[in-house]
PDB file of N, CA and C in Angstrom:
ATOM      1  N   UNK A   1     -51.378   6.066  -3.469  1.00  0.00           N
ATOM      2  CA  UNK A   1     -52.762   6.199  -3.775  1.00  0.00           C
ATOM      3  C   UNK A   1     -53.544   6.613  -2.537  1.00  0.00           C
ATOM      4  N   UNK A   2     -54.558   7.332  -2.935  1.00  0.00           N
ATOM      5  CA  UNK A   2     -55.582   7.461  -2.094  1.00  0.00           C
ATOM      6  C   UNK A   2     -56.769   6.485  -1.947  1.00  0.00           C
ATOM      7  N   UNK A   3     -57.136   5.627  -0.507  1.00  0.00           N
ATOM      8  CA  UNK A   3     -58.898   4.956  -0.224  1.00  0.00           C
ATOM      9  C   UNK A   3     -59.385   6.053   0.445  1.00  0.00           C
ATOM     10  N   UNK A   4     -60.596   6.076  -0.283  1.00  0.00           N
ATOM     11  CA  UNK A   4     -61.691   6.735   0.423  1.00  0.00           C
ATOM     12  C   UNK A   4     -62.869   5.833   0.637  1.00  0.00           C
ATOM     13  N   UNK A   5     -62.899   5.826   2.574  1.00  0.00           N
ATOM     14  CA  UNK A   5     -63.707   4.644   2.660  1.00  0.00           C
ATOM     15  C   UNK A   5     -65.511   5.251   3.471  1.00  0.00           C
ATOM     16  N   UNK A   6     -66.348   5.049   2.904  1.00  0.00           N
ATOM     17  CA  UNK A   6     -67.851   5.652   3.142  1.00  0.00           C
ATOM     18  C   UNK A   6     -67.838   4.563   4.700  1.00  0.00           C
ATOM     19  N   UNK A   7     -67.854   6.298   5.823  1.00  0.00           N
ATOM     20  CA  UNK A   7     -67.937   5.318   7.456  1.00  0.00           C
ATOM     21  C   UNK A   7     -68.773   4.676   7.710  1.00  0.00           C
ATOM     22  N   UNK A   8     -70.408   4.652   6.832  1.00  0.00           N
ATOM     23  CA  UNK A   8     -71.153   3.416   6.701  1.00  0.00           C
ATOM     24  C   UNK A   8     -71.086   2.173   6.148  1.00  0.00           C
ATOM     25  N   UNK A   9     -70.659   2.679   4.784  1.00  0.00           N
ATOM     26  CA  UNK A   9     -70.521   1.212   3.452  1.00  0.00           C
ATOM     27  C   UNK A   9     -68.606   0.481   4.109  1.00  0.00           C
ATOM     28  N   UNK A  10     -68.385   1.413   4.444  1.00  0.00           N
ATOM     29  CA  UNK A  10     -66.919   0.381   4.916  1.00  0.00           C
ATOM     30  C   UNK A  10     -66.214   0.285   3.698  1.00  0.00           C
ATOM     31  N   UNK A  11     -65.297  -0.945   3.495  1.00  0.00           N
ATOM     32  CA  UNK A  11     -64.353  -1.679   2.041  1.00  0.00           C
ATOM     33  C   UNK A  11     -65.661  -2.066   1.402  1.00  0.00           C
ATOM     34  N   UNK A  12     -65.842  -1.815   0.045  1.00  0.00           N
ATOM     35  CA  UNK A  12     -66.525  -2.145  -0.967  1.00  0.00           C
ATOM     36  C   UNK A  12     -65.865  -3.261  -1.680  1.00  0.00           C
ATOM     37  N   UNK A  13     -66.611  -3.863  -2.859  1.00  0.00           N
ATOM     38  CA  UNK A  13     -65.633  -4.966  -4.000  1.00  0.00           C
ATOM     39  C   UNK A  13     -64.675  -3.791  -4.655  1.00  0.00           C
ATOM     40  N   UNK A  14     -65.052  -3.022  -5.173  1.00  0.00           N
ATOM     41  CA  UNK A  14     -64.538  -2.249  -6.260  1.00  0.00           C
ATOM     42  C   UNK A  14     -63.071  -1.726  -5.211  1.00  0.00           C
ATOM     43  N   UNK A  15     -63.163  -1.575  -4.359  1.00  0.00           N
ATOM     44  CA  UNK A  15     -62.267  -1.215  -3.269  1.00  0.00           C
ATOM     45  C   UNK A  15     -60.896  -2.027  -3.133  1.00  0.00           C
ATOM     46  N   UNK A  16     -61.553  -3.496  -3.047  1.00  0.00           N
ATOM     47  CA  UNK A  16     -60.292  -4.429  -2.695  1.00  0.00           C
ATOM     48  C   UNK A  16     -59.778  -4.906  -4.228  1.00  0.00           C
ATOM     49  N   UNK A  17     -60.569  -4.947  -4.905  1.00  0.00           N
ATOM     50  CA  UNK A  17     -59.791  -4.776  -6.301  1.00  0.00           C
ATOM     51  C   UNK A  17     -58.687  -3.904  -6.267  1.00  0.00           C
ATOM     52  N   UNK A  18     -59.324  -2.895  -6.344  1.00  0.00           N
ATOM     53  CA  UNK A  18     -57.841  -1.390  -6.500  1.00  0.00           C
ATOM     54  C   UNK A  18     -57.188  -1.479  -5.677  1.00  0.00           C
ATOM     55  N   UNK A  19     -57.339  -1.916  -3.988  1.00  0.00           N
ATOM     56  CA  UNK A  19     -56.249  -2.357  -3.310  1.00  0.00           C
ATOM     57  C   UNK A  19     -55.340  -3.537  -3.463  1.00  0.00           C
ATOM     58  N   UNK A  20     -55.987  -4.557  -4.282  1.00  0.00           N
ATOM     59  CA  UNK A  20     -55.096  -5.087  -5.104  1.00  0.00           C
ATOM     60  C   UNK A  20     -54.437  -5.032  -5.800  1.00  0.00           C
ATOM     61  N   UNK A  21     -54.308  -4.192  -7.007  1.00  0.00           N
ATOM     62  CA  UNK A  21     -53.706  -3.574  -7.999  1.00  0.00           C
ATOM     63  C   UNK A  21     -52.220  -2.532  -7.366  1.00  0.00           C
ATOM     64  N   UNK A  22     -53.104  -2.066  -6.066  1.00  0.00           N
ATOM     65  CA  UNK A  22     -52.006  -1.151  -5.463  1.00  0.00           C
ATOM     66  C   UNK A  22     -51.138  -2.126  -4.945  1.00  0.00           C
ATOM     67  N   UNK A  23     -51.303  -3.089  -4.600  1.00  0.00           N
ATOM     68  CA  UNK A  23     -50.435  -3.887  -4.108  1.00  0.00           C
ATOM     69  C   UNK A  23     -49.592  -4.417  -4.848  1.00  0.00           C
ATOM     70  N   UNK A  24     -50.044  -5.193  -6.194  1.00  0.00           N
ATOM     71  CA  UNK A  24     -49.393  -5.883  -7.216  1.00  0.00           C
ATOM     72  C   UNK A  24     -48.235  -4.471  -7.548  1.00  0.00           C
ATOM     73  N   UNK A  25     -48.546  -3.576  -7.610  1.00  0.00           N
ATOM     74  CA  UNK A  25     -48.000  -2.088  -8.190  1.00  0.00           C
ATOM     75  C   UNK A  25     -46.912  -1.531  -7.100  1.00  0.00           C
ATOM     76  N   UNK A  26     -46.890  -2.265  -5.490  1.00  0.00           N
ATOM     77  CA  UNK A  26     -46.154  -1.726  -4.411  1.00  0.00           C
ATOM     78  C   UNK A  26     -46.187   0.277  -4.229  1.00  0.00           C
ATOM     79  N   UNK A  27     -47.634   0.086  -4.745  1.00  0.00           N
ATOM     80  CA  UNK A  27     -48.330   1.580  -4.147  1.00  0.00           C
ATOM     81  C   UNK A  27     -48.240   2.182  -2.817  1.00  0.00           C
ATOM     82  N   UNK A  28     -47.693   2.820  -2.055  1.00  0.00           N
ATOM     83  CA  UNK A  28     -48.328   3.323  -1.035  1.00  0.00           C
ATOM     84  C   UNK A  28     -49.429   3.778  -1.056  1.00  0.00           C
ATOM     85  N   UNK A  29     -49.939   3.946   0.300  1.00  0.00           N
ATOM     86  CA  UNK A  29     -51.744   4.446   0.467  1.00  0.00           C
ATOM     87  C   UNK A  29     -51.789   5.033   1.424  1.00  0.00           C
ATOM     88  N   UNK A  30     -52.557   6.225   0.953  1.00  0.00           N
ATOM     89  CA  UNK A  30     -53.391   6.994   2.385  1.00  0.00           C
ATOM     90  C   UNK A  30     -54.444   6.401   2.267  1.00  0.00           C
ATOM     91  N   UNK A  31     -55.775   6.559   3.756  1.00  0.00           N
ATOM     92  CA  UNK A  31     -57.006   6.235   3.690  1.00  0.00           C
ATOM     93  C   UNK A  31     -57.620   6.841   4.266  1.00  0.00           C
ATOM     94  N   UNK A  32     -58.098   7.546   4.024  1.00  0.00           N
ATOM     95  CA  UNK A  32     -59.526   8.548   4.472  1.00  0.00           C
ATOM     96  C   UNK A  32     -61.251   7.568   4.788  1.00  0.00           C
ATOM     97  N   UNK A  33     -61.596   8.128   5.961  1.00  0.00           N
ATOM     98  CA  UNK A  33     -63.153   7.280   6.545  1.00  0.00           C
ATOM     99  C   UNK A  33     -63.739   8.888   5.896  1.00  0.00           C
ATOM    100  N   UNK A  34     -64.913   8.881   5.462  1.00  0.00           N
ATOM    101  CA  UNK A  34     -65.938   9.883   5.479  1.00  0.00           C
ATOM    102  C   UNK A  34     -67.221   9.665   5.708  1.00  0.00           C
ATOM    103  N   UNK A  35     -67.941  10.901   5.766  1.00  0.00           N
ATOM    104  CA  UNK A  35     -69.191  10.464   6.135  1.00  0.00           C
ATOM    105  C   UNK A  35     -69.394  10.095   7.515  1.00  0.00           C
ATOM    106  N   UNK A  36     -68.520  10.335   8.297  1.00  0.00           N
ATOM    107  CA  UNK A  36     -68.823   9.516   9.846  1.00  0.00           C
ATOM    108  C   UNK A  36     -70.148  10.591  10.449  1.00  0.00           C
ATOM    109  N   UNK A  37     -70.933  11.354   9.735  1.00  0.00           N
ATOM    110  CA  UNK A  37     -72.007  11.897  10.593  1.00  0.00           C
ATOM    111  C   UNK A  37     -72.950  11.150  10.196  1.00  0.00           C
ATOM    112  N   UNK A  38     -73.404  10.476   9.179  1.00  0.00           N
ATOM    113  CA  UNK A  38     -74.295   9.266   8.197  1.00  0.00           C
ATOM    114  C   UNK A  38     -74.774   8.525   9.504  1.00  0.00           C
ATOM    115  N   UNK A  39     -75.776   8.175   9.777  1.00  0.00           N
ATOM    116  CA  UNK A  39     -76.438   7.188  10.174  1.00  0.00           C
ATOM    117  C   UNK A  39     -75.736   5.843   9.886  1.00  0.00           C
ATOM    118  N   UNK A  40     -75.359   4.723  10.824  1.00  0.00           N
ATOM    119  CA  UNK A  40     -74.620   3.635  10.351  1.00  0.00           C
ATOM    120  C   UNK A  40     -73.442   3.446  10.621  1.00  0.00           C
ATOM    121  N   UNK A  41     -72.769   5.006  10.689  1.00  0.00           N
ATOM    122  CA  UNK A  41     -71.015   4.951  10.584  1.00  0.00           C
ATOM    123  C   UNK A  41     -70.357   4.425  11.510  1.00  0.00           C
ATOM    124  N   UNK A  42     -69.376   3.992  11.573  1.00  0.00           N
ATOM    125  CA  UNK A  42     -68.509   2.839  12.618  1.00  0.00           C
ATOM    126  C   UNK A  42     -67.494   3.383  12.271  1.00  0.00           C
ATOM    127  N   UNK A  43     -66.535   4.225  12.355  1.00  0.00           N
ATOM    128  CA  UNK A  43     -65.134   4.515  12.088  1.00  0.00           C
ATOM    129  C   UNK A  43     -64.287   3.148  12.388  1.00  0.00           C
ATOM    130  N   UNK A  44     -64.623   2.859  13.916  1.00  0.00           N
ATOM    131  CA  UNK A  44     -63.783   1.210  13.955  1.00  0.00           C
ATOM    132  C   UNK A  44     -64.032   0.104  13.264  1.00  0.00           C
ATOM    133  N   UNK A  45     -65.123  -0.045  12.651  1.00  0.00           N
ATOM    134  CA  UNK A  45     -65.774  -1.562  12.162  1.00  0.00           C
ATOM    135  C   UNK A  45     -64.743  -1.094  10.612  1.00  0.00           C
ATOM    136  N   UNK A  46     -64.897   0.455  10.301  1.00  0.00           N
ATOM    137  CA  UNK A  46     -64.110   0.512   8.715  1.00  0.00           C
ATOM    138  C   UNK A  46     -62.193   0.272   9.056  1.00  0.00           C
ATOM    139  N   UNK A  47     -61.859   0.476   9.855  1.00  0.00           N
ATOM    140  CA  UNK A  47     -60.876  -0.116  10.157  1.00  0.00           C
ATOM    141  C   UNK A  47     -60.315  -1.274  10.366  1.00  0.00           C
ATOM    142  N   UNK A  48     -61.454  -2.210  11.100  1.00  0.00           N
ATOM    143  CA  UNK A  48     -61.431  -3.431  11.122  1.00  0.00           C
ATOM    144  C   UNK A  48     -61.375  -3.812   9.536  1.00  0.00           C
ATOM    145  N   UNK A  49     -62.294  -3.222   9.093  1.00  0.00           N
ATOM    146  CA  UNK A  49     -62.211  -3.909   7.531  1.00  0.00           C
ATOM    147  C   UNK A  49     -61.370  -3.944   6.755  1.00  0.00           C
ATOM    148  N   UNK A  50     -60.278  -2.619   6.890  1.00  0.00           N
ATOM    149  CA  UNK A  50     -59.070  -2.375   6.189  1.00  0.00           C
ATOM    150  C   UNK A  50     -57.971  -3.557   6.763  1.00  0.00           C
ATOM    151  N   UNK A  51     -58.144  -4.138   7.846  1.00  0.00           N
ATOM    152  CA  UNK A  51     -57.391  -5.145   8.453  1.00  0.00           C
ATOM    153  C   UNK A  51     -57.822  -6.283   8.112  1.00  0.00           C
ATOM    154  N   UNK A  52     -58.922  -6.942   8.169  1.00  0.00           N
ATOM    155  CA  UNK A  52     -59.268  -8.089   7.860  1.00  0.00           C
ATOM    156  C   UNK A  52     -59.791  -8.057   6.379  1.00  0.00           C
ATOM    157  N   UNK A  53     -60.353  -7.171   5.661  1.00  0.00           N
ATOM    158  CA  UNK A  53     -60.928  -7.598   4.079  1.00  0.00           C
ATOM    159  C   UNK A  53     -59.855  -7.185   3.514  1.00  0.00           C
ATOM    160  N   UNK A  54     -58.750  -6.217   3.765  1.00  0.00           N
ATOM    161  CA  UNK A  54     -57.816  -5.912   2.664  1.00  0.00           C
ATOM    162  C   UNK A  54     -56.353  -6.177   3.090  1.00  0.00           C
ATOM    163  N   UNK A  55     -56.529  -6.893   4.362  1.00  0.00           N
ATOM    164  CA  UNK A  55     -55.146  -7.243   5.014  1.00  0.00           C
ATOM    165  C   UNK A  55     -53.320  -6.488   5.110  1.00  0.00           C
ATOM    166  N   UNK A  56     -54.226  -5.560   5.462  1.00  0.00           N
ATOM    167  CA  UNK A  56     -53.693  -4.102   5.673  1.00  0.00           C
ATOM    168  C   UNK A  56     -52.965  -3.717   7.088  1.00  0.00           C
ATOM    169  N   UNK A  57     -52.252  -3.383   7.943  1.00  0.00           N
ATOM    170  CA  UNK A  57     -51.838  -2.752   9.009  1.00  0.00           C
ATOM    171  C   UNK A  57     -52.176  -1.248   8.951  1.00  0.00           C
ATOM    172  N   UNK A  58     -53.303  -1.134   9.213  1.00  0.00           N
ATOM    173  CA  UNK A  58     -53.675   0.419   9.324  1.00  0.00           C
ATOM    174  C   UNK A  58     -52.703   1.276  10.251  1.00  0.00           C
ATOM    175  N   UNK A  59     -52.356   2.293  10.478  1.00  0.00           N
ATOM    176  CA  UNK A  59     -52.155   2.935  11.527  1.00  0.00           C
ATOM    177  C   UNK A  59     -52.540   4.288  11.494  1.00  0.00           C
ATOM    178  N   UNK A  60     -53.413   4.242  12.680  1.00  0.00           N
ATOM    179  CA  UNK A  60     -54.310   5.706  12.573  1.00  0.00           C
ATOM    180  C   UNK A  60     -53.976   7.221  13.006  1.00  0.00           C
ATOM    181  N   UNK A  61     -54.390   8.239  12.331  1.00  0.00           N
ATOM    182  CA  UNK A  61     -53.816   9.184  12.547  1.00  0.00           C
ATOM    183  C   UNK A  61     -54.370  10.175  13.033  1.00  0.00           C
ATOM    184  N   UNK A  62     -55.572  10.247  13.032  1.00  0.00           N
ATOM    185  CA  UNK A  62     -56.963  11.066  13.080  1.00  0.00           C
ATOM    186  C   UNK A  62     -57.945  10.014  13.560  1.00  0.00           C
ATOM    187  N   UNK A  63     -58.544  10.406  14.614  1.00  0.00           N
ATOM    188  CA  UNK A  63     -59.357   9.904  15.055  1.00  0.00           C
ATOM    189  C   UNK A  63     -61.171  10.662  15.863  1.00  0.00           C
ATOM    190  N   UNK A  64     -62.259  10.298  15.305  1.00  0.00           N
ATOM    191  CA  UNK A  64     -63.145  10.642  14.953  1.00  0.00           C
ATOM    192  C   UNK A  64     -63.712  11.252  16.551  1.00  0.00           C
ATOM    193  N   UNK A  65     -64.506  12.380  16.972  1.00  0.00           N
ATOM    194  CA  UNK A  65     -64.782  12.650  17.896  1.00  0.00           C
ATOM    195  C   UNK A  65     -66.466  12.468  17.963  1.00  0.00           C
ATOM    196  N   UNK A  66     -66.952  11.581  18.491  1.00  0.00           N
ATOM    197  CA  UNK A  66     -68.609  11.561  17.893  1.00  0.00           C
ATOM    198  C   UNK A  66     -68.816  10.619  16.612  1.00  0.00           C
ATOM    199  N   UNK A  67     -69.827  10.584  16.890  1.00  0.00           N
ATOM    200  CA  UNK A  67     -70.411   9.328  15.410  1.00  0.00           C
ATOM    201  C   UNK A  67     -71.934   9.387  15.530  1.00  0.00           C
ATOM    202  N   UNK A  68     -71.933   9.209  13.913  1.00  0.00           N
ATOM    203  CA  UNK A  68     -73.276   9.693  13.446  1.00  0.00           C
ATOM    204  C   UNK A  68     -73.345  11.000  13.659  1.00  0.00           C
ATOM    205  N   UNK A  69     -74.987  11.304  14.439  1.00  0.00           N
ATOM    206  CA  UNK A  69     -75.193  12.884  14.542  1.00  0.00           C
ATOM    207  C   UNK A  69     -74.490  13.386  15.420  1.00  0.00           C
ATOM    208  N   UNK A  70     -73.341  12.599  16.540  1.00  0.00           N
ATOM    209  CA  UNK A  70     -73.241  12.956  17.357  1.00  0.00           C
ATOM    210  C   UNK A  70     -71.814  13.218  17.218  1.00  0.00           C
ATOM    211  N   UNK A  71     -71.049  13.238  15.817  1.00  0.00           N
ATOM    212  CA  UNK A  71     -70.002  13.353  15.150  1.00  0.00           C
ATOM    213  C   UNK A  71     -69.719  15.154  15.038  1.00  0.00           C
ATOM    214  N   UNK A  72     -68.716  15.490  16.353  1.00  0.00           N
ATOM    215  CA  UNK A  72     -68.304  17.055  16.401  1.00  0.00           C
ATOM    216  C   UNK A  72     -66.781  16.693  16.130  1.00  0.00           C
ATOM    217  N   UNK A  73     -66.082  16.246  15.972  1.00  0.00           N
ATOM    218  CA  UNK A  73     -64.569  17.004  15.584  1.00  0.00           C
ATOM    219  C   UNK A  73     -63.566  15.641  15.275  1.00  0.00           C
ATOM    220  N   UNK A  74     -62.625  15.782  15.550  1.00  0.00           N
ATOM    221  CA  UNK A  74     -61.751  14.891  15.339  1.00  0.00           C
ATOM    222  C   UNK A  74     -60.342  15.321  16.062  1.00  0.00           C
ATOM    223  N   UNK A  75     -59.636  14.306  16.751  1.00  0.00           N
ATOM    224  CA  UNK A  75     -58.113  14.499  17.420  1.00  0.00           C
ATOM    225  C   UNK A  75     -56.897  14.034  16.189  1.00  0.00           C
ATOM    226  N   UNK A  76     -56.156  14.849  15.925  1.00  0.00           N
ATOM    227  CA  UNK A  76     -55.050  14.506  15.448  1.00  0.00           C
ATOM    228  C   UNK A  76     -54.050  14.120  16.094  1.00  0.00           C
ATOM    229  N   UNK A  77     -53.642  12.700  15.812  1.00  0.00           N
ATOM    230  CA  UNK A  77     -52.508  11.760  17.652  1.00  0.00           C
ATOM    231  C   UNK A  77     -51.964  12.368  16.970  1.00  0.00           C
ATOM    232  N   UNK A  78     -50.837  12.559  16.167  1.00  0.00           N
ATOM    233  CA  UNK A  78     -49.828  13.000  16.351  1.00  0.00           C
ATOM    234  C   UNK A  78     -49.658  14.252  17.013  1.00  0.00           C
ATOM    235  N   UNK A  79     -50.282  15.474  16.481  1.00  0.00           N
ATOM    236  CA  UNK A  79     -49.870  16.900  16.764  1.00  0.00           C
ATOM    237  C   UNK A  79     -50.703  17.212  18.436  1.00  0.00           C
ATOM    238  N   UNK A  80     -51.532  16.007  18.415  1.00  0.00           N
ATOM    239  CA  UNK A  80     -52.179  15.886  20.057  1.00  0.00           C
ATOM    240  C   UNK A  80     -53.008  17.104  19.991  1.00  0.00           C
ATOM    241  N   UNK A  81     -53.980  17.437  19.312  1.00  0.00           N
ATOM    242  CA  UNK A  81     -54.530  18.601  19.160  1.00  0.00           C
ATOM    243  C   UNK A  81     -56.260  17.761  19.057  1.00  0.00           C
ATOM    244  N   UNK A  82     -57.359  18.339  19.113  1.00  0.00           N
ATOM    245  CA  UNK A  82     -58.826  18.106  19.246  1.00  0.00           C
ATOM    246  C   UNK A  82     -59.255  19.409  18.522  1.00  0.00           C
ATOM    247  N   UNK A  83     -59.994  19.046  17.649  1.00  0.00           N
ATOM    248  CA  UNK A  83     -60.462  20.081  16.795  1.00  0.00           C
ATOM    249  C   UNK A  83     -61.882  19.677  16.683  1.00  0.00           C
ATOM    250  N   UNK A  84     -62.903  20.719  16.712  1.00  0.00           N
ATOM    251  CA  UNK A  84     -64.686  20.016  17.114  1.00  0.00           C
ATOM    252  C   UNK A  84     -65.249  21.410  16.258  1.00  0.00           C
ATOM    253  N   UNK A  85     -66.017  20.991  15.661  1.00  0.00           N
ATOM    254  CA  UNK A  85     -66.728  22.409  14.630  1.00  0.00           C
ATOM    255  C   UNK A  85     -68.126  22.448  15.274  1.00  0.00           C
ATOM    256  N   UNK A  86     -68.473  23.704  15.460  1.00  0.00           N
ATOM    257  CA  UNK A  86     -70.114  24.004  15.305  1.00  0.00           C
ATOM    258  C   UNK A  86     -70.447  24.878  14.327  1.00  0.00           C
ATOM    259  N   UNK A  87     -71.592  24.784  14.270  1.00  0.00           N
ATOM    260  CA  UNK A  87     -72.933  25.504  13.430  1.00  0.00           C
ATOM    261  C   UNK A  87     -72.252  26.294  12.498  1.00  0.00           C
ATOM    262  N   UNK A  88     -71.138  27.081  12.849  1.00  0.00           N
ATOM    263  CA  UNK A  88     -70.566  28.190  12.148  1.00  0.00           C
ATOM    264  C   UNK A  88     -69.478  27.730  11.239  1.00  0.00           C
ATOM    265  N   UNK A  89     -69.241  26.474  11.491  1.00  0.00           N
ATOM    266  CA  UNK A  89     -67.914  25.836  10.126  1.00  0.00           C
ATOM    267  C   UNK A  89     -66.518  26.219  10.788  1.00  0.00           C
ATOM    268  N   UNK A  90     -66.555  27.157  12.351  1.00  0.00           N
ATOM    269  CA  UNK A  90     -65.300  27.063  12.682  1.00  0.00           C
ATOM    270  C   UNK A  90     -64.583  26.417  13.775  1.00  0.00           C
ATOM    271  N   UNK A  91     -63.555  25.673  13.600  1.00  0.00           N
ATOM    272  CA  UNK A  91     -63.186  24.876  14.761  1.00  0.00           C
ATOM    273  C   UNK A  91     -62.738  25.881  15.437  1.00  0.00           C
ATOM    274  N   UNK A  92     -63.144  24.536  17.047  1.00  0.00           N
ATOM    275  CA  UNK A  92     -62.444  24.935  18.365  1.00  0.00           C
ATOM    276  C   UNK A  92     -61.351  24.295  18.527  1.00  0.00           C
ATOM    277  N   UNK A  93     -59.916  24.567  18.961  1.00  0.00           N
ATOM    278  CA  UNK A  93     -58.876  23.758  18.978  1.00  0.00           C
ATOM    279  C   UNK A  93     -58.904  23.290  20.338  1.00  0.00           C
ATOM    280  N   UNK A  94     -58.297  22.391  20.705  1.00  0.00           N
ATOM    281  CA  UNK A  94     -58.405  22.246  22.305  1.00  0.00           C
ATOM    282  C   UNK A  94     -57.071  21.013  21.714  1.00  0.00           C
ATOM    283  N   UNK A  95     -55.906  21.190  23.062  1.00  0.00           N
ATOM    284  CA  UNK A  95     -54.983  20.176  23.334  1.00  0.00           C
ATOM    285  C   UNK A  95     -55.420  19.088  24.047  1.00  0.00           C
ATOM    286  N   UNK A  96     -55.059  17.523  23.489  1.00  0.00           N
ATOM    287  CA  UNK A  96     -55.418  16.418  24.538  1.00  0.00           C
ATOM    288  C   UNK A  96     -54.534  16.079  25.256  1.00  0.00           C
TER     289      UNK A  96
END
């Protein structure tokens, strides 16, 4: 299954329900943060939450470059790559 978690609102009720169900069900899960340009957003606090409200071992794969307005790109650990968009919708790649 797929979570899609709002980088402001975090784990919702309706959330840990269905992560319950996935569990009772021995679902695997991806989890997607969005919204991290939103006013509010915490990429870490929604992580924290996937650990402590849904008692989860996250392990992250993508990690957010900027937050809130100040949200330009994102690093992919694995492939070790930094990808940052402007105005024009096209990324810049840059190696970390």
């Amino acid at each position: 299954g797929i979570g899609v978690f709002c980088g402001s609102g975090g784990v919702e009720p309706q959330s840990e329900t269905n992560w319950r169900y996935a569990d009772e069900s021995h679902v695997s899960r991806l989890i997607f943060v969005n919204k991290l340009d939103r006013m509010g957003a915490d990429f870490y606090k929604v992580v924290d939450q996937v650990q402590n409200v849904l008692g989860a071992t996250p392990l992250v794969m993508t990690l957010p470059i900027g937050i809130e307005e100040d949200f330009v790109g994102v690093v992919d650990v694995l492939s070790q790559q930094a990808y940052v968009w402007d105005e024009s919708g096209q990324p810049e790649n840059y190696e970390v």
